[in-house]
Protein backbone atom coordinates (compact mmCIF):
# COMPACT_ATOMS: atom_id res chain seq x y z
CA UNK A 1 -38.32 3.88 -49.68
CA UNK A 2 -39.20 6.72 -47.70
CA UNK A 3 -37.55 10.18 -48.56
CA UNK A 4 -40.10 12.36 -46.51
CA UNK A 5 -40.97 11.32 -43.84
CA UNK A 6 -39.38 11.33 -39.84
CA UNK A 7 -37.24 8.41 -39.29
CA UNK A 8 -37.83 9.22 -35.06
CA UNK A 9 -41.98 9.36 -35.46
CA UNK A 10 -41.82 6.38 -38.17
CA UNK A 11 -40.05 3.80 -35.48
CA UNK A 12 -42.32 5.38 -32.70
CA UNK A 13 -45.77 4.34 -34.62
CA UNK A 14 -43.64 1.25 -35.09
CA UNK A 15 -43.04 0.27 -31.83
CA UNK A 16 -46.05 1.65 -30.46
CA UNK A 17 -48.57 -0.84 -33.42
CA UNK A 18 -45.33 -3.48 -32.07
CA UNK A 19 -44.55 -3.73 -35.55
CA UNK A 20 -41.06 -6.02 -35.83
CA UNK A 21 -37.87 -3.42 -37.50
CA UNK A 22 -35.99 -5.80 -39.75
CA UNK A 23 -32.47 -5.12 -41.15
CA UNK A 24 -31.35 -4.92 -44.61
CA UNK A 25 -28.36 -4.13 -47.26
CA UNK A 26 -27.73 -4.61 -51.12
CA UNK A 27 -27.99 -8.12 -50.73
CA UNK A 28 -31.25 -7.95 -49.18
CA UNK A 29 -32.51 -9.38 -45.90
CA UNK A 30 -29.46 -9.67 -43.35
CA UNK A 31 -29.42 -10.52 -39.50
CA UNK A 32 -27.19 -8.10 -37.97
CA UNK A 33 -27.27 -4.22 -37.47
CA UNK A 34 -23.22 -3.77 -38.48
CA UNK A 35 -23.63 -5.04 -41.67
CA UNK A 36 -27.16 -3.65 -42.41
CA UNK A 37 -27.33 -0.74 -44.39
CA UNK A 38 -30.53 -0.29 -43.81
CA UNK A 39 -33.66 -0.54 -41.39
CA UNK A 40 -37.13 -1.34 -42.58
CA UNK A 41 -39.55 0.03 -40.59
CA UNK A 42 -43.16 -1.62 -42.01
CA UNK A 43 -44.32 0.08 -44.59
CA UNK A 44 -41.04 2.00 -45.09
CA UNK A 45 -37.01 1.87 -45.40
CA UNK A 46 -34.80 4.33 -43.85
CA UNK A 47 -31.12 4.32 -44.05
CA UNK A 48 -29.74 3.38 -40.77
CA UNK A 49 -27.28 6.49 -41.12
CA UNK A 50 -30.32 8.81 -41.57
CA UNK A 51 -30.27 11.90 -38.85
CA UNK A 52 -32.95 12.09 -36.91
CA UNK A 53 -34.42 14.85 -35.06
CA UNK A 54 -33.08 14.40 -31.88
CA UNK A 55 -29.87 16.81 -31.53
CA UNK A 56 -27.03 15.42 -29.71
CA UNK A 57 -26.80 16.67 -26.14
CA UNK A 58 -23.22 18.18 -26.34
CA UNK A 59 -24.56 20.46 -29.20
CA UNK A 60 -25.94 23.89 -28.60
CA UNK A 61 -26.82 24.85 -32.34
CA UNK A 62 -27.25 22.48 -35.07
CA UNK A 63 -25.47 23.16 -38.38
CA UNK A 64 -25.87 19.99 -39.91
CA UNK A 65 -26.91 16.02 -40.04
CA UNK A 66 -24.29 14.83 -38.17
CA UNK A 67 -25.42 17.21 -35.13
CA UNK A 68 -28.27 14.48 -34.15
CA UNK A 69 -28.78 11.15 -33.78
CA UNK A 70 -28.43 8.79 -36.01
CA UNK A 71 -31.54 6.25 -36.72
CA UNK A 72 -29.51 3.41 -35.60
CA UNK A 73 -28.44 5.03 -32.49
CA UNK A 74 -31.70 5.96 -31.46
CA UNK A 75 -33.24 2.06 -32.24
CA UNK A 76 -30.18 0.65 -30.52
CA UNK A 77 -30.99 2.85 -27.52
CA UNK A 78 -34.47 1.76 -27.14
CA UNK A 79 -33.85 -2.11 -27.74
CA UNK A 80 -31.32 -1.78 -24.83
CA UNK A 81 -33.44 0.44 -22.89
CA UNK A 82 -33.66 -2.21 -19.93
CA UNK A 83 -30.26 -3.71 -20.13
CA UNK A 84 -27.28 -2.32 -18.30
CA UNK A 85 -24.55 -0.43 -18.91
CA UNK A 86 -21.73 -2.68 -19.69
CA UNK A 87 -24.15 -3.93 -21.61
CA UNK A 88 -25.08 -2.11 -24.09
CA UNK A 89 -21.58 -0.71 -24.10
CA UNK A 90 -20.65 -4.19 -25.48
CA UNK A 91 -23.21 -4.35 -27.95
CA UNK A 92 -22.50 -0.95 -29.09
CA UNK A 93 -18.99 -1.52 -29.81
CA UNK A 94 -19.70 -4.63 -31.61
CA UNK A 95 -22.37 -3.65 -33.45
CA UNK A 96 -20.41 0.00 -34.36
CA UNK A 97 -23.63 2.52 -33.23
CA UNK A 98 -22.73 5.96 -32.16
CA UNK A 99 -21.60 5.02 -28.13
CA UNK A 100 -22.28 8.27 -26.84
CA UNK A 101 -25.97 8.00 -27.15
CA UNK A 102 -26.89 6.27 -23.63
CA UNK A 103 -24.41 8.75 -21.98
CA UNK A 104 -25.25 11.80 -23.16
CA UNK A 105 -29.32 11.21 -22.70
CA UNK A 106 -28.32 9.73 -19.60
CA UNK A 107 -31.43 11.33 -16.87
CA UNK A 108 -34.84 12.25 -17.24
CA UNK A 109 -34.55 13.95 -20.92
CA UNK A 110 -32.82 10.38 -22.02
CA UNK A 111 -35.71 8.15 -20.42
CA UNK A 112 -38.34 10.12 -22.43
CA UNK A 113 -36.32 9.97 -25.68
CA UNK A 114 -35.73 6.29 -25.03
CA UNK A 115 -39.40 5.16 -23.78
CA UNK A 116 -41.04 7.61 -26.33
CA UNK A 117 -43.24 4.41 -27.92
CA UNK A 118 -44.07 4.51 -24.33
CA UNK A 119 -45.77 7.96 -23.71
CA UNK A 120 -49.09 9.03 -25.29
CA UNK A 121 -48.30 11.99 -25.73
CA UNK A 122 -46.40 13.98 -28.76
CA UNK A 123 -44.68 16.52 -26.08
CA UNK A 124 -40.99 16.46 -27.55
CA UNK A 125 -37.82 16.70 -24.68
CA UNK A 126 -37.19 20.50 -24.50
CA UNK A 127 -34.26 21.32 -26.26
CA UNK A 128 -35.14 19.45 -29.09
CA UNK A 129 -35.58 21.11 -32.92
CA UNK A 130 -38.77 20.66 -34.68
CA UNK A 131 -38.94 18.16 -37.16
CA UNK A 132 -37.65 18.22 -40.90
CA UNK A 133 -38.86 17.37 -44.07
CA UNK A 134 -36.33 15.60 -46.16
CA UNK A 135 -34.55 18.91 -46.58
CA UNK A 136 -32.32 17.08 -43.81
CA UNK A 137 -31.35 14.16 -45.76
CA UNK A 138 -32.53 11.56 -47.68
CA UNK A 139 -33.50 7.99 -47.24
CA UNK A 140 -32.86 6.67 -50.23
CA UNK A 141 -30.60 3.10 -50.14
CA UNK A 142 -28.43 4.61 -52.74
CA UNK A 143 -26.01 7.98 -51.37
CA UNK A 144 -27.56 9.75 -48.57
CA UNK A 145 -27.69 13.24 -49.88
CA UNK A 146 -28.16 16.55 -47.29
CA UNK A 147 -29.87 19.58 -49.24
CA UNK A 148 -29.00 23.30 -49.20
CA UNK A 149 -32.48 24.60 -48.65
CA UNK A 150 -32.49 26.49 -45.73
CA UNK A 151 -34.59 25.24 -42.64
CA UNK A 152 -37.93 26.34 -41.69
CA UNK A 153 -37.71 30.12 -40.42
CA UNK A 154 -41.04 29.04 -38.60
CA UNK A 155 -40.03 28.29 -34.44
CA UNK A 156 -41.88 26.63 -32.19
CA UNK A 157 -43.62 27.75 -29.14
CA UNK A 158 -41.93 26.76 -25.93
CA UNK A 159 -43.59 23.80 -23.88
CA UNK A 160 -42.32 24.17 -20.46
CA UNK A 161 -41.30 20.22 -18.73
CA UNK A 162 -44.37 19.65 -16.51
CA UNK A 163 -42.06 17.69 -14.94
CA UNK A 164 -39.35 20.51 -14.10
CA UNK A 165 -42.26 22.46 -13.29
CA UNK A 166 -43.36 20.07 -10.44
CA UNK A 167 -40.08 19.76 -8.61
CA UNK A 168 -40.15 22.24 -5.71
CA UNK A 169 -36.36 24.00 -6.21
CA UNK A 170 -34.37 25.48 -3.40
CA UNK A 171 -33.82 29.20 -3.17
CA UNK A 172 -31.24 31.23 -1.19
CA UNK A 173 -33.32 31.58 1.74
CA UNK A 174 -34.69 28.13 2.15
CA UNK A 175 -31.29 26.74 1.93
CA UNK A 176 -30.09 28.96 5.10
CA UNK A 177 -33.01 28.11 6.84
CA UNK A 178 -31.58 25.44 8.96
CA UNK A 179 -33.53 22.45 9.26
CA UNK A 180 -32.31 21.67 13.30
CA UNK A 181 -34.66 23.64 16.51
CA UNK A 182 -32.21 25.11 18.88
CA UNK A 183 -33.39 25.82 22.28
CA UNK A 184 -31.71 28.83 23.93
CA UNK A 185 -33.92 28.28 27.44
CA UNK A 186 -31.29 27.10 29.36
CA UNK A 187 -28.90 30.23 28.33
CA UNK A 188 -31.58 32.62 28.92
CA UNK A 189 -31.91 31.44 32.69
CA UNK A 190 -28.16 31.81 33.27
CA UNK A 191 -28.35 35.31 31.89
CA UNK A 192 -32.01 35.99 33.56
CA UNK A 193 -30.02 35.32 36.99
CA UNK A 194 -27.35 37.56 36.25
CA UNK A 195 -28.90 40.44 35.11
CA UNK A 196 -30.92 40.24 38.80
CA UNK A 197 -27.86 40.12 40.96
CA UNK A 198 -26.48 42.94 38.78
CA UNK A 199 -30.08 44.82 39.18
CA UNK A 200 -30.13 44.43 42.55
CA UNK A 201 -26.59 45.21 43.47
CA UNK A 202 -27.27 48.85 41.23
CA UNK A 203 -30.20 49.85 43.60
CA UNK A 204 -28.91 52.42 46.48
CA UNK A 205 -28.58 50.41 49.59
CA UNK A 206 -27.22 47.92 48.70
CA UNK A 207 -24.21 46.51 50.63
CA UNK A 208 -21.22 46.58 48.71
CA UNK A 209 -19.28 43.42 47.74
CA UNK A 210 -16.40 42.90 49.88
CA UNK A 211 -13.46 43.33 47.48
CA UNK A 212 -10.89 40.43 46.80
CA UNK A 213 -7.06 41.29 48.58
CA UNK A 214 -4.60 42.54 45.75
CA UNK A 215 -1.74 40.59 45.42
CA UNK A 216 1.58 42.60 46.02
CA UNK A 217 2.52 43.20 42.57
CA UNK A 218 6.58 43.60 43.82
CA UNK A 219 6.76 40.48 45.62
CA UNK A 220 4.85 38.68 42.40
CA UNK A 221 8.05 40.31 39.99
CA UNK A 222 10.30 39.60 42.43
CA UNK A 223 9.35 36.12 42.82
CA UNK A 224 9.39 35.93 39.12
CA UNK A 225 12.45 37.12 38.60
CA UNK A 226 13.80 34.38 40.76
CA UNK A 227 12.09 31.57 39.76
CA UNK A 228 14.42 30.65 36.73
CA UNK A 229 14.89 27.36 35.55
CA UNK A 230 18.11 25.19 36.75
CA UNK A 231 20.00 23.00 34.85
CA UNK A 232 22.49 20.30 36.60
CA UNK A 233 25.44 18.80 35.38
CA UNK A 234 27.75 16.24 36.42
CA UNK A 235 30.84 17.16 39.04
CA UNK A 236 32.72 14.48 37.61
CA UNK A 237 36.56 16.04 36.04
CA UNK A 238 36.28 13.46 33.31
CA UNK A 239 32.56 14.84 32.10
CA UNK A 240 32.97 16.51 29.18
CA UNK A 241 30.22 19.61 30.19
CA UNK A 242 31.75 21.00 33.30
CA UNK A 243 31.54 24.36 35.46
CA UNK A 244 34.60 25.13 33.24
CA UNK A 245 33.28 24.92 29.76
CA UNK A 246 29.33 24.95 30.08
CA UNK A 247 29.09 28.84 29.36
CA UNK A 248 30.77 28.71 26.73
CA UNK A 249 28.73 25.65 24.88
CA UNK A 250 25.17 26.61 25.81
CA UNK A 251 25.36 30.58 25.82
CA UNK A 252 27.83 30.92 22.72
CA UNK A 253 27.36 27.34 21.28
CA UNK A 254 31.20 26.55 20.90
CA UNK A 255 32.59 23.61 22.25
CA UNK A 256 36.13 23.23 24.12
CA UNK A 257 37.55 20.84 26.68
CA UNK A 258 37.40 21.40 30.01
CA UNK A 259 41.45 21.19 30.37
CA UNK A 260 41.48 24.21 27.71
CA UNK A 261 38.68 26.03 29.96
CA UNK A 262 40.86 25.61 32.66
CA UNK A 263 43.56 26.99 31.32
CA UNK A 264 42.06 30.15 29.91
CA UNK A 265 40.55 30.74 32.87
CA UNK A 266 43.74 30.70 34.63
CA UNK A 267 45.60 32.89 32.32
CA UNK A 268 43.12 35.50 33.14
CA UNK A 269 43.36 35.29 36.99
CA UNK A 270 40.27 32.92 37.74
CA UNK A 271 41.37 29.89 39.61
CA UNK A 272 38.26 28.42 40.86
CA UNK A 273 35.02 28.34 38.69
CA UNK A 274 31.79 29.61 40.66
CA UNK A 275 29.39 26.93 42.09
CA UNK A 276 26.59 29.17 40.37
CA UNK A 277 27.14 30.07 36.57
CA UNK A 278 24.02 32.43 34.76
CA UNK A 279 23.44 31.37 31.16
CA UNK A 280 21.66 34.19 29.17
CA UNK A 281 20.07 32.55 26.41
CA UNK A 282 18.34 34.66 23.00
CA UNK A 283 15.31 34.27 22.33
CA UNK A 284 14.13 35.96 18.85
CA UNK A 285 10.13 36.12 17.76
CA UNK A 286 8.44 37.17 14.80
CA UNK A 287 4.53 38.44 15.25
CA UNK A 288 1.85 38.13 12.67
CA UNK A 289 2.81 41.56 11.27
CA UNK A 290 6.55 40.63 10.67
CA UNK A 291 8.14 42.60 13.61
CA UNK A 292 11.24 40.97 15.02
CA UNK A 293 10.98 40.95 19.11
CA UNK A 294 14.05 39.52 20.86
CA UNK A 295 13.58 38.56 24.73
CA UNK A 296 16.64 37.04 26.92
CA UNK A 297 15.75 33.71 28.89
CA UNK A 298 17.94 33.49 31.73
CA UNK A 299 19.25 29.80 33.00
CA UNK A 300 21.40 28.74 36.41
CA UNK A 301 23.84 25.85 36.13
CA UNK A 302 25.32 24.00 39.19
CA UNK A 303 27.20 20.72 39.77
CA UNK A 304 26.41 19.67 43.60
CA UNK A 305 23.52 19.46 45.63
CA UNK A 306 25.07 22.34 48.09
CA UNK A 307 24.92 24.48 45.32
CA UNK A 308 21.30 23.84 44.51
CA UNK A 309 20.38 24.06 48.08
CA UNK A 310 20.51 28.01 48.21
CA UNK A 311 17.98 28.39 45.99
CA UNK A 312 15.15 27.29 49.04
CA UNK A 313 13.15 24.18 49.45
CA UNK A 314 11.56 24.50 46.24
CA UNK A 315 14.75 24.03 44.41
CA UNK A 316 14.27 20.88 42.79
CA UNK A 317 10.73 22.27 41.66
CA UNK A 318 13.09 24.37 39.27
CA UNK A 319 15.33 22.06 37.95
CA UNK A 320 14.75 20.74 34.32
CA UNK A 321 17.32 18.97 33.17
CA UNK A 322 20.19 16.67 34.69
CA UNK A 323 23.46 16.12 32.23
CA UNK A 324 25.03 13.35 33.29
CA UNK A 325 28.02 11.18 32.10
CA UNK A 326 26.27 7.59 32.68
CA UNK A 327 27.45 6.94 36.23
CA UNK A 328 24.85 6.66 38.97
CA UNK A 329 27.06 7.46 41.52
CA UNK A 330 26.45 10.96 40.59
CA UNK A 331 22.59 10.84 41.51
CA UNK A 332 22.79 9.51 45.32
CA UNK A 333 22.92 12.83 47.05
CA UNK A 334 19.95 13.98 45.11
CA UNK A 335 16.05 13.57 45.46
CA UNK A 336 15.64 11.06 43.28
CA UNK A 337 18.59 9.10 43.50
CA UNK A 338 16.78 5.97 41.12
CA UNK A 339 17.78 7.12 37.50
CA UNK A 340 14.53 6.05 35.57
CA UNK A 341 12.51 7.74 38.89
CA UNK A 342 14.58 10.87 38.30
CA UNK A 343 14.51 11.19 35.04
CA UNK A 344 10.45 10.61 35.24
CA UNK A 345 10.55 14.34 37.06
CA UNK A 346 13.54 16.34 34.93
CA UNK A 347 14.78 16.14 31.58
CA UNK A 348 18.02 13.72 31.02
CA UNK A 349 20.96 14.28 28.79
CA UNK A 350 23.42 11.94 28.16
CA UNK A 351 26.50 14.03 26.71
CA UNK A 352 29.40 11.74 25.00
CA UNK A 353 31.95 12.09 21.87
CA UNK A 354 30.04 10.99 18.53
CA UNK A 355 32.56 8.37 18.05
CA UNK A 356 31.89 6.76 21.22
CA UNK A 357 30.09 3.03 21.47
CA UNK A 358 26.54 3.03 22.56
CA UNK A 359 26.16 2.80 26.58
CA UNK A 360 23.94 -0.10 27.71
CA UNK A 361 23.56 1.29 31.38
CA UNK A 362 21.45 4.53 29.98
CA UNK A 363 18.94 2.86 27.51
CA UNK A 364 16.48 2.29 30.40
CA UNK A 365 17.02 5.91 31.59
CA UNK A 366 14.22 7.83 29.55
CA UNK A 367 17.44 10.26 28.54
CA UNK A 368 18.43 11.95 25.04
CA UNK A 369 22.10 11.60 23.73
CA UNK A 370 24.15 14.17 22.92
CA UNK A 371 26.66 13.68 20.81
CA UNK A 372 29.05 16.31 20.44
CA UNK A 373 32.26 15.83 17.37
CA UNK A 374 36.15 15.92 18.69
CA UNK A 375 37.45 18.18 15.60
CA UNK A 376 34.46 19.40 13.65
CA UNK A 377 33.43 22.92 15.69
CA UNK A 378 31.29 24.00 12.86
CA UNK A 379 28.35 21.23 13.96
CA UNK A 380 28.56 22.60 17.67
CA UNK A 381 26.09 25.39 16.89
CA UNK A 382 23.31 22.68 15.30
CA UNK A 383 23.97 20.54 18.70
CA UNK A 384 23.03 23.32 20.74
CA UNK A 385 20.10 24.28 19.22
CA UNK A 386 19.16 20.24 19.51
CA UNK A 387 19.28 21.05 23.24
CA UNK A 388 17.58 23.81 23.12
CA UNK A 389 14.74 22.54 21.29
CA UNK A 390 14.17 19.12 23.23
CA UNK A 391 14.49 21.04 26.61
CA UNK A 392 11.80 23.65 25.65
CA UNK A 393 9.48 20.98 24.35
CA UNK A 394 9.79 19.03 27.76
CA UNK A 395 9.61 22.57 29.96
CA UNK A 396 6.47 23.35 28.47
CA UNK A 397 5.26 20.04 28.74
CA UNK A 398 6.09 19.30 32.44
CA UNK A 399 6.97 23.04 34.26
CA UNK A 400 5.41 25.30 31.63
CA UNK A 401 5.56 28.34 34.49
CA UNK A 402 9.09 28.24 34.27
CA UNK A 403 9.27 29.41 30.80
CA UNK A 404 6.66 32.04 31.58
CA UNK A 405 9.11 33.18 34.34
């Protein structure tokens, strides 16, 4: 039995003279690592428990034995050197060695730990402690006893990995070095021919450029201040959005029957709704630096094609959305008098009760329902701001300088 000397170095010379490492217990000769107590390593016995001195990889400073490899782990490791992964998982479990071993030598310090019959050298990984006497533990194949002597104060030098030493590493300024040639030729002509018009047009005598007409900044803010979008609805008396009712739903988002509208507008002395009714709309946004900016979009609402024709010949150019009841009798005076060809060019809405069946003459018409409740006046606000929302996304879609206007 050996009680002095390295169980690591003993099964190197082993492997290296390709001596065969038998197994053994109290019973003597066995077949099997799990139930071998012991490995005999010609001419010598080590306990198969016996630390070696490889420390494991997760440990900084060793305190004790069981902060390196065991003997068994380190034999296992070599004998399964070529095999895979799952495989010597496997055998591991079943034969009970320390698992951790392949993974945590796993890269080049692992390879040299594992192929170390290989090698001719004696260079150890770095990292690794120097080796102990049998102040570490002993070998005998009675109790495995650790002594209390303290270890060697002696340390050894250093040895640098010739191998880490050859690998050309990366510093700050070869990683922003790109690796890709850019050719700035063809911007440097653009600018060469540039900078010689603007040379030559700075030399006295030259003939001045002939500046470019200024547009009449009235007629541009009058023309913008007339340019407002246009919204048609139906003339029918059965629709329920009429010239009676509309400001009311769209500027102040409360709903009320036309025969109500009537009447109220009656009982203050207005018999006969305009042909042209303004709908002043809020409009509230929020910058980056959380000031609150509130702008007024301004809207025009008619019911015939006389109305619409005051605006000019460019009238229908304005007009963004059509509300219509389902009847197509209501689109033969205008432009497009086809539904799905008018509806291609302006916005539809198709305004009903909620309760109402769906209409099969509309679902060809490219048009959005609106569905507006009979008692419940507290949902009218969230159906206006539907409208809203859908007729904003399609203005800036389709007639975005409208919404500029």
């Amino acid at each position: 039995m050996s009680s002095t000397l390295e169980p690591a170095l003993t099964l190197r010379q082993a492997i290296k003279a390709r001596q065969n490492v038998t197994y053994t217990n109290s019973d003597g000769p066995c077949s099997s690592l799990s139930s071998a107590t012991h490995l005999v390593i010609p001419p010598h016995t080590f306990a198969k428990s016996a630390p070696t001195r490889f420390r494991k990889v997760d440990v900084t400073t060793a305190t004790g034995p069981q902060d390196f490899y065991t003997l068994d782990a380190l034999y296992l490791a070599w004998s399964l050197q070529h095999a895979s992964a799952a495989d010597y998982y496997e055998t591991g479990s079943r034969e009970r060695a320390e698992h951790r071993f392949r993974c945590g030598l796993a890269g080049g310090q692992g390879l040299r730990t594992i192929n170390f019959s290989r090698a001719g050298e004696t260079t150890t990984p770095p990292g690794t402690p120097p080796p102990r006497s049998s102040n570490l533990a002993s070998s005998s194949p009675g109790k495995s006893k650790v002594a209390d002597t303290p270890s060697s104060s002696n340390k050894r030098r250093y040895i640098a990995d010739s191998h880490d030493l050859e690998v050309v590493k990366k510093i700050k300024h070869s990683v922003l070095r790109g690796t890709k040639h850019n050719n700035f030729s063809s911007i440097k002509t653009i600018y060469a021919d540039k900078l010689k018009k603007m040379r030559e047009a700075s030399k006295p005598g030259a003939p001045a450029s002939t500046p470019a007409p200024t547009p009449d900044l009235k007629m541009q803010a009058r023309k913008a201040r007339n340019n407002f979008p246009i919204i048609m609805i139906s003339s029918s008396p059965t629709a329920l959005i009429t010239m009676h009712n509309v400001k009311r739903f769209l500027q102040e988002s409360v709903f009320e029957t036309s025969q109500a509208a009537r009447e109220r507008a009656k009982a203050e002395g207005n018999t006969k709704p305009d042909d042209l009714i303004p709908i002043y709309r809020k409009l509230t946004h929020i910058d980056p630096s959380g000031r609150e900016t509130s702008t007024h979009a301004r809207y025009l609402v008619v019911d015939s094609v006389e109305a619409l024709s005051k605006f000019g010949a460019d009238a229908w150019d304005r007009v963004v959305c059509v509300m219509t009841t389902g009847q197509a009798w209501q689109f033969k005076p205008y432009r497009w008098n086809e539904p799905t060809v008018l509806f291609h060019h302006v916005k539809g809405f198709y305004v009903s009760w909620a309760n109402d069946p769906p209409n099969n003459r509309i679902k060809d018409w490219n048009v959005t329902e609106l569905k507006i409740d009979q008692n419940r006046r507290h949902i009218d606000k969230s159906v206006v701001a539907h409208f809203w929302k859908i007729l904003d996304t399609w203005t800036m879609a389709n007639k975005p300088w409208l919404m500029k206007a």
